[in-house]
PDB file of N, CA and C in Angstrom:
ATOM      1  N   UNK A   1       0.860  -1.167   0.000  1.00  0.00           N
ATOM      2  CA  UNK A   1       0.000   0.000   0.000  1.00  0.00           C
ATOM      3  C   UNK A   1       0.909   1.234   0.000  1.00  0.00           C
ATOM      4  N   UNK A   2       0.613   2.034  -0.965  1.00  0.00           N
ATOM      5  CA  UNK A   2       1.228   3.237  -1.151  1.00  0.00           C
ATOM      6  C   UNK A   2       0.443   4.668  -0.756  1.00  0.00           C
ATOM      7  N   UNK A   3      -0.616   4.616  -1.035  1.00  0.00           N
ATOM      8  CA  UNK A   3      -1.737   5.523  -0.727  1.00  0.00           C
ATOM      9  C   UNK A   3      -2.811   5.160  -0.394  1.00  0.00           C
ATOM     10  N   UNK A   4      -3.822   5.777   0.364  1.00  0.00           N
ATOM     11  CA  UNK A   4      -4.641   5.595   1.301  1.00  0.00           C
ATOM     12  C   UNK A   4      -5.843   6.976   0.339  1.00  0.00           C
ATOM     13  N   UNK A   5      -6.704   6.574  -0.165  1.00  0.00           N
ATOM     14  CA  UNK A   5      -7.875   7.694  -0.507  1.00  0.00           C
ATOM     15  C   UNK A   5      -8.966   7.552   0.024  1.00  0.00           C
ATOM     16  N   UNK A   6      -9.367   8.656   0.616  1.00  0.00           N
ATOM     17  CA  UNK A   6     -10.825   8.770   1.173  1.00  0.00           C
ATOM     18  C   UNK A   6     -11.225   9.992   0.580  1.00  0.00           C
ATOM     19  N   UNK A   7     -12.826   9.703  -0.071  1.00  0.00           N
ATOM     20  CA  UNK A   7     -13.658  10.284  -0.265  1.00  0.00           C
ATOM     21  C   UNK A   7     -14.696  10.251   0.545  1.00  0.00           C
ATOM     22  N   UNK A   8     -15.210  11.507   0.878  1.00  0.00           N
ATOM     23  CA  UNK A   8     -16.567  11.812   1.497  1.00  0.00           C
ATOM     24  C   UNK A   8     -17.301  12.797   1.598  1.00  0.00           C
ATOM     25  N   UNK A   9     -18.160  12.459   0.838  1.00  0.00           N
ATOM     26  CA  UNK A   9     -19.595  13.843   0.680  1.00  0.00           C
ATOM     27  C   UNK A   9     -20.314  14.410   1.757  1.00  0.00           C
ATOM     28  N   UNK A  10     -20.088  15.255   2.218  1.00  0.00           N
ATOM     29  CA  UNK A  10     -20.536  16.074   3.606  1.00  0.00           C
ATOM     30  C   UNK A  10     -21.862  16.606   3.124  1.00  0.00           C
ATOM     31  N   UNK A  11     -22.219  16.474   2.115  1.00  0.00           N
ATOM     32  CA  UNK A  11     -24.013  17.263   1.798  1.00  0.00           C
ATOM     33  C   UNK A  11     -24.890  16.674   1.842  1.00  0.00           C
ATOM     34  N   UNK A  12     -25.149  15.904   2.757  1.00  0.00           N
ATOM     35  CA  UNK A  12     -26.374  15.179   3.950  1.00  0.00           C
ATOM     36  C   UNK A  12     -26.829  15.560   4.955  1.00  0.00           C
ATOM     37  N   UNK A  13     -28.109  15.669   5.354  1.00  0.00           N
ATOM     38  CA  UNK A  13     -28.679  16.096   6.526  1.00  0.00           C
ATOM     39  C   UNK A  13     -27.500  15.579   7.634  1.00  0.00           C
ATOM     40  N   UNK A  14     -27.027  14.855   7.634  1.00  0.00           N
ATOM     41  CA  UNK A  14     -26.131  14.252   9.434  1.00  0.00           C
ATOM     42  C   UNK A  14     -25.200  15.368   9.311  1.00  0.00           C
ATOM     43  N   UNK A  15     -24.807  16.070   8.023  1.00  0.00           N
ATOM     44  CA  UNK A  15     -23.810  16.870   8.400  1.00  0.00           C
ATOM     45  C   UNK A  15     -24.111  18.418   8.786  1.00  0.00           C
ATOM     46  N   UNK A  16     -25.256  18.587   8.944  1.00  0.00           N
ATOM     47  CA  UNK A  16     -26.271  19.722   8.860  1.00  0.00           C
ATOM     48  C   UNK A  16     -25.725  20.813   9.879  1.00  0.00           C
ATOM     49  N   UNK A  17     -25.911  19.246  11.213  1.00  0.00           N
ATOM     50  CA  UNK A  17     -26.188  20.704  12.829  1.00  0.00           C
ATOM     51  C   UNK A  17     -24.484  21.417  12.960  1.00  0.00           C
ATOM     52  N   UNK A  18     -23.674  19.654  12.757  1.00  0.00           N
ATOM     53  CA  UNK A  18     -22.147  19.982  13.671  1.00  0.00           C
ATOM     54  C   UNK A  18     -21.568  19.005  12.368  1.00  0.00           C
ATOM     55  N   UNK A  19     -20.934  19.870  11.563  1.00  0.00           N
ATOM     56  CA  UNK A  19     -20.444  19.214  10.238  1.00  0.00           C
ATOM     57  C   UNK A  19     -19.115  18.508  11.051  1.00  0.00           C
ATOM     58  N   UNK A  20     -18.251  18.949  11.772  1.00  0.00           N
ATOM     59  CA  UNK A  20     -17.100  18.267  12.309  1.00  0.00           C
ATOM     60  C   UNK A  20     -17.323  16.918  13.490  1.00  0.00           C
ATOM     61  N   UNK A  21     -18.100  17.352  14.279  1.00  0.00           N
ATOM     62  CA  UNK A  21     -18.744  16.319  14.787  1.00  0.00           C
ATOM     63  C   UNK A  21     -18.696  14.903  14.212  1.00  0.00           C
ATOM     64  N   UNK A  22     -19.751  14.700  12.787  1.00  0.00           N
ATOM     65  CA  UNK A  22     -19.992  13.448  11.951  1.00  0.00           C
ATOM     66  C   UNK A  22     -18.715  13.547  11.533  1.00  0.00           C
ATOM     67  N   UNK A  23     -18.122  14.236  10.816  1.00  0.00           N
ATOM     68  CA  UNK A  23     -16.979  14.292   9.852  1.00  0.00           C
ATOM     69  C   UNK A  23     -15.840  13.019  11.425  1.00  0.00           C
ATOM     70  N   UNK A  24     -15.682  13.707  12.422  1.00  0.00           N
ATOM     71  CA  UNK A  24     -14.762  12.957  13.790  1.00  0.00           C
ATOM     72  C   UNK A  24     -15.250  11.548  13.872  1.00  0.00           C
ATOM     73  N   UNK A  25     -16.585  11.800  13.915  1.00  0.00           N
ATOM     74  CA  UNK A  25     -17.069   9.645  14.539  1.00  0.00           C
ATOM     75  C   UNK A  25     -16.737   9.241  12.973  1.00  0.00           C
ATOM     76  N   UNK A  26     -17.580   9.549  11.770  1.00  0.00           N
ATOM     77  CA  UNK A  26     -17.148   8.574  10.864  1.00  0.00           C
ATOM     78  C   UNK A  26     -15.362   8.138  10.930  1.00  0.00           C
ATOM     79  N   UNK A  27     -14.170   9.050  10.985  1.00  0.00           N
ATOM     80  CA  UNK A  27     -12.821   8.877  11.221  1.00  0.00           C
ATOM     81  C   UNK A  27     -12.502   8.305  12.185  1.00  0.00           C
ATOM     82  N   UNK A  28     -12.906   8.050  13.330  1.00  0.00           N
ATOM     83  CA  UNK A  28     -12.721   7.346  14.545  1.00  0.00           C
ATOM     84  C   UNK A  28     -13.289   6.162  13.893  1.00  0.00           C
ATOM     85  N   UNK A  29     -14.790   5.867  13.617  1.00  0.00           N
ATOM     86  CA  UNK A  29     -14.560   4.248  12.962  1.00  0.00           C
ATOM     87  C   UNK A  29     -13.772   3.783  12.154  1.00  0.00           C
ATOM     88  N   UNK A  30     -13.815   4.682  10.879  1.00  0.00           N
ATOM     89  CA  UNK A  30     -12.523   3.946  10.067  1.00  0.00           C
ATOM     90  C   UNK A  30     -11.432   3.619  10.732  1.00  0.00           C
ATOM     91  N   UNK A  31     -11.021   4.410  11.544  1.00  0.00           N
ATOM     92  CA  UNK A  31      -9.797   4.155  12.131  1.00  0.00           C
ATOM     93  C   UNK A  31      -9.893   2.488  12.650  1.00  0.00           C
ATOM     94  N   UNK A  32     -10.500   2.816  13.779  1.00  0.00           N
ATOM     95  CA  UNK A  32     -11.114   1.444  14.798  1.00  0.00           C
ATOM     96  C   UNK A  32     -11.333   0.054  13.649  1.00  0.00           C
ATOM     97  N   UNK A  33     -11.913   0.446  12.734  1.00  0.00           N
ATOM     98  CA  UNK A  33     -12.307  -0.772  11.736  1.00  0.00           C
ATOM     99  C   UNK A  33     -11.075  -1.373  10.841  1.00  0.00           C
ATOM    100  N   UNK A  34      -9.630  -0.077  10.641  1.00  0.00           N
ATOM    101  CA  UNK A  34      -8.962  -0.726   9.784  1.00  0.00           C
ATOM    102  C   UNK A  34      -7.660  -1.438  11.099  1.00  0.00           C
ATOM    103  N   UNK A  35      -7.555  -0.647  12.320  1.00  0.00           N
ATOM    104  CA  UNK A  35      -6.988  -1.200  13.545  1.00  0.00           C
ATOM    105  C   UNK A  35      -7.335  -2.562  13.931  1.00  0.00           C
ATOM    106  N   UNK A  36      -8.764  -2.980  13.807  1.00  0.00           N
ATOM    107  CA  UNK A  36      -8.996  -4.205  14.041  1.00  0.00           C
ATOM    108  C   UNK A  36      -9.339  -5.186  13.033  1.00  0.00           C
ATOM    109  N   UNK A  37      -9.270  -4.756  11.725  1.00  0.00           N
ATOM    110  CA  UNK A  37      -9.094  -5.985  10.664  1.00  0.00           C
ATOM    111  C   UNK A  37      -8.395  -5.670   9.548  1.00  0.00           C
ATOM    112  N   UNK A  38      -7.906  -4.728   9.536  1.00  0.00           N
ATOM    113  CA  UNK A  38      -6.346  -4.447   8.499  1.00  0.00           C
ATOM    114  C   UNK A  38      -6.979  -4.162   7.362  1.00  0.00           C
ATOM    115  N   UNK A  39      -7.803  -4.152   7.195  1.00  0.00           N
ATOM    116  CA  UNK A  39      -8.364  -4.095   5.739  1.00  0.00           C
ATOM    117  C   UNK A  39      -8.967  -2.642   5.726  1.00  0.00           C
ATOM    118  N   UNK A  40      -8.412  -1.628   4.483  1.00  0.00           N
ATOM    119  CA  UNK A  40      -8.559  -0.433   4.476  1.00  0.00           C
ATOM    120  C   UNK A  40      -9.881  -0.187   3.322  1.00  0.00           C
ATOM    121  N   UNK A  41      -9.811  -0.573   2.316  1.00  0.00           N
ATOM    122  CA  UNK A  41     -11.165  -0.816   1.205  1.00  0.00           C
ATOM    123  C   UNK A  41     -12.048  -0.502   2.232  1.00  0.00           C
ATOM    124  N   UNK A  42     -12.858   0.194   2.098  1.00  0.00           N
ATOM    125  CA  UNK A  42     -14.532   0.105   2.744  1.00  0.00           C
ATOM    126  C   UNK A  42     -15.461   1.150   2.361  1.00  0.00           C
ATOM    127  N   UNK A  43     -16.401   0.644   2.697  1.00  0.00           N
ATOM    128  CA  UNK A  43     -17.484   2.094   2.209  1.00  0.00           C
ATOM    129  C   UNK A  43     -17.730   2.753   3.924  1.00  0.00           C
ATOM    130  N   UNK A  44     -18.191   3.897   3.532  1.00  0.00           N
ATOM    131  CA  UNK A  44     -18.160   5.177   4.822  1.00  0.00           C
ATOM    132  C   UNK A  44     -19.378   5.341   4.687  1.00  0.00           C
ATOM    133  N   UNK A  45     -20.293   5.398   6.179  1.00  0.00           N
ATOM    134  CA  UNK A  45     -21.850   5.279   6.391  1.00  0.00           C
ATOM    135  C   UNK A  45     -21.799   6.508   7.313  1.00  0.00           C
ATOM    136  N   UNK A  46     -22.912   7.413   7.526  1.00  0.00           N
ATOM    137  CA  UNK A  46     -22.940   8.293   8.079  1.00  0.00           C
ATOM    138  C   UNK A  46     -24.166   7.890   9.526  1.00  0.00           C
ATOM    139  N   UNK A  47     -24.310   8.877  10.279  1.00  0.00           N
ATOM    140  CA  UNK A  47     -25.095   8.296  11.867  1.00  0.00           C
ATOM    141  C   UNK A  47     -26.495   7.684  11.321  1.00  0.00           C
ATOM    142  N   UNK A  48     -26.928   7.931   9.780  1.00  0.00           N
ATOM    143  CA  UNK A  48     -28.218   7.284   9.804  1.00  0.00           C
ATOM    144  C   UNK A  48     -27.923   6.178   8.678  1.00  0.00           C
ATOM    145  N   UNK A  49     -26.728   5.866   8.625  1.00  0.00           N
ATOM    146  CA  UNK A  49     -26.508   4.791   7.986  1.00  0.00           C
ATOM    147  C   UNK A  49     -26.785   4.552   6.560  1.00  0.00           C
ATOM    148  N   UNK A  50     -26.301   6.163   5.915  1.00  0.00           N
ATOM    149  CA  UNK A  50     -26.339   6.491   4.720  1.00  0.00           C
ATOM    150  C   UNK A  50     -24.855   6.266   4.061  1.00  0.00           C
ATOM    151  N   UNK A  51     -24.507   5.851   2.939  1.00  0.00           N
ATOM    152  CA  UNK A  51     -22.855   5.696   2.380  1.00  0.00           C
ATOM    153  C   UNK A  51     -23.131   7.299   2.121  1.00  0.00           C
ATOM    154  N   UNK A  52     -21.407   7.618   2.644  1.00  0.00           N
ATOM    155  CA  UNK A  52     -21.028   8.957   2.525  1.00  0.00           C
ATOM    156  C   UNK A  52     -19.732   8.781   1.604  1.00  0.00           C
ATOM    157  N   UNK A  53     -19.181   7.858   1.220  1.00  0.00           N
ATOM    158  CA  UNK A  53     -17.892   7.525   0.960  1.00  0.00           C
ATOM    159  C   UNK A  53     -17.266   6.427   0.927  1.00  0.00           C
ATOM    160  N   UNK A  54     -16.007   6.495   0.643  1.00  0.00           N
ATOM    161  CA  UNK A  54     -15.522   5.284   0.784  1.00  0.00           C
ATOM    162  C   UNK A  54     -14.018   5.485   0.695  1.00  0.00           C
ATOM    163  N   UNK A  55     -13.103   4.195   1.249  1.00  0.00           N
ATOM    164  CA  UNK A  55     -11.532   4.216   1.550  1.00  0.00           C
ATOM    165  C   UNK A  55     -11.312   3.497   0.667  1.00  0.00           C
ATOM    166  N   UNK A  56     -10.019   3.357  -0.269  1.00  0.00           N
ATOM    167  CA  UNK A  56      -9.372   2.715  -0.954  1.00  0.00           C
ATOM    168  C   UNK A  56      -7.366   2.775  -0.530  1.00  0.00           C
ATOM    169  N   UNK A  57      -7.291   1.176  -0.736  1.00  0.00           N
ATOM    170  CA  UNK A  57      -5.793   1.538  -1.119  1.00  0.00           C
ATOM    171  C   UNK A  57      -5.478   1.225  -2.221  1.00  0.00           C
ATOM    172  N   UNK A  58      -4.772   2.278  -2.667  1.00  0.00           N
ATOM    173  CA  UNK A  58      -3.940   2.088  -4.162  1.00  0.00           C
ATOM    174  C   UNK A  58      -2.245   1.996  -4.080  1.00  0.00           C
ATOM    175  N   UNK A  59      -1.668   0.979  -4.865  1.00  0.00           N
ATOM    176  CA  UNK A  59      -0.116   1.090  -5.007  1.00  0.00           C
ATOM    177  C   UNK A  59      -0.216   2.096  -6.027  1.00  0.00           C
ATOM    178  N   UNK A  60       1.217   2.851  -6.281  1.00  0.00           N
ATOM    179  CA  UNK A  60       1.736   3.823  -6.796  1.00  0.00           C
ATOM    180  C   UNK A  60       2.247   3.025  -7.846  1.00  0.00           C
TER     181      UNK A  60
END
């Protein structure tokens, strides 16, 4: 793994009241999720369990 990309669309109601707020828990799970199964690929769900995004690794 050479690079690490995350995309994520913040123009959803969850990001409405406290845009940094959602923007912190979704990053704290990824984190937690790639800490406990190594695997960085995933799609990014927001507090109502909408895809906001997603992680990829790409080699260079």
């Amino acid at each position: 793994m050479e690079q690490v990309v995350i995309t994520l669309d913040t123009g959803n109601p969850a990001f409405d009241e406290q845009p940094a707020t959602e923007l912190a828990r979704i990053l704290r799970e990824l984190a937690d999720n790639i800490e406990s199964d190594g695997q960085c690929d995933r799609t990014l769900r927001d507090i109502n369990g909408n895809i906001v995004g997603n992680v990829r690794a790409e080699k260079g």
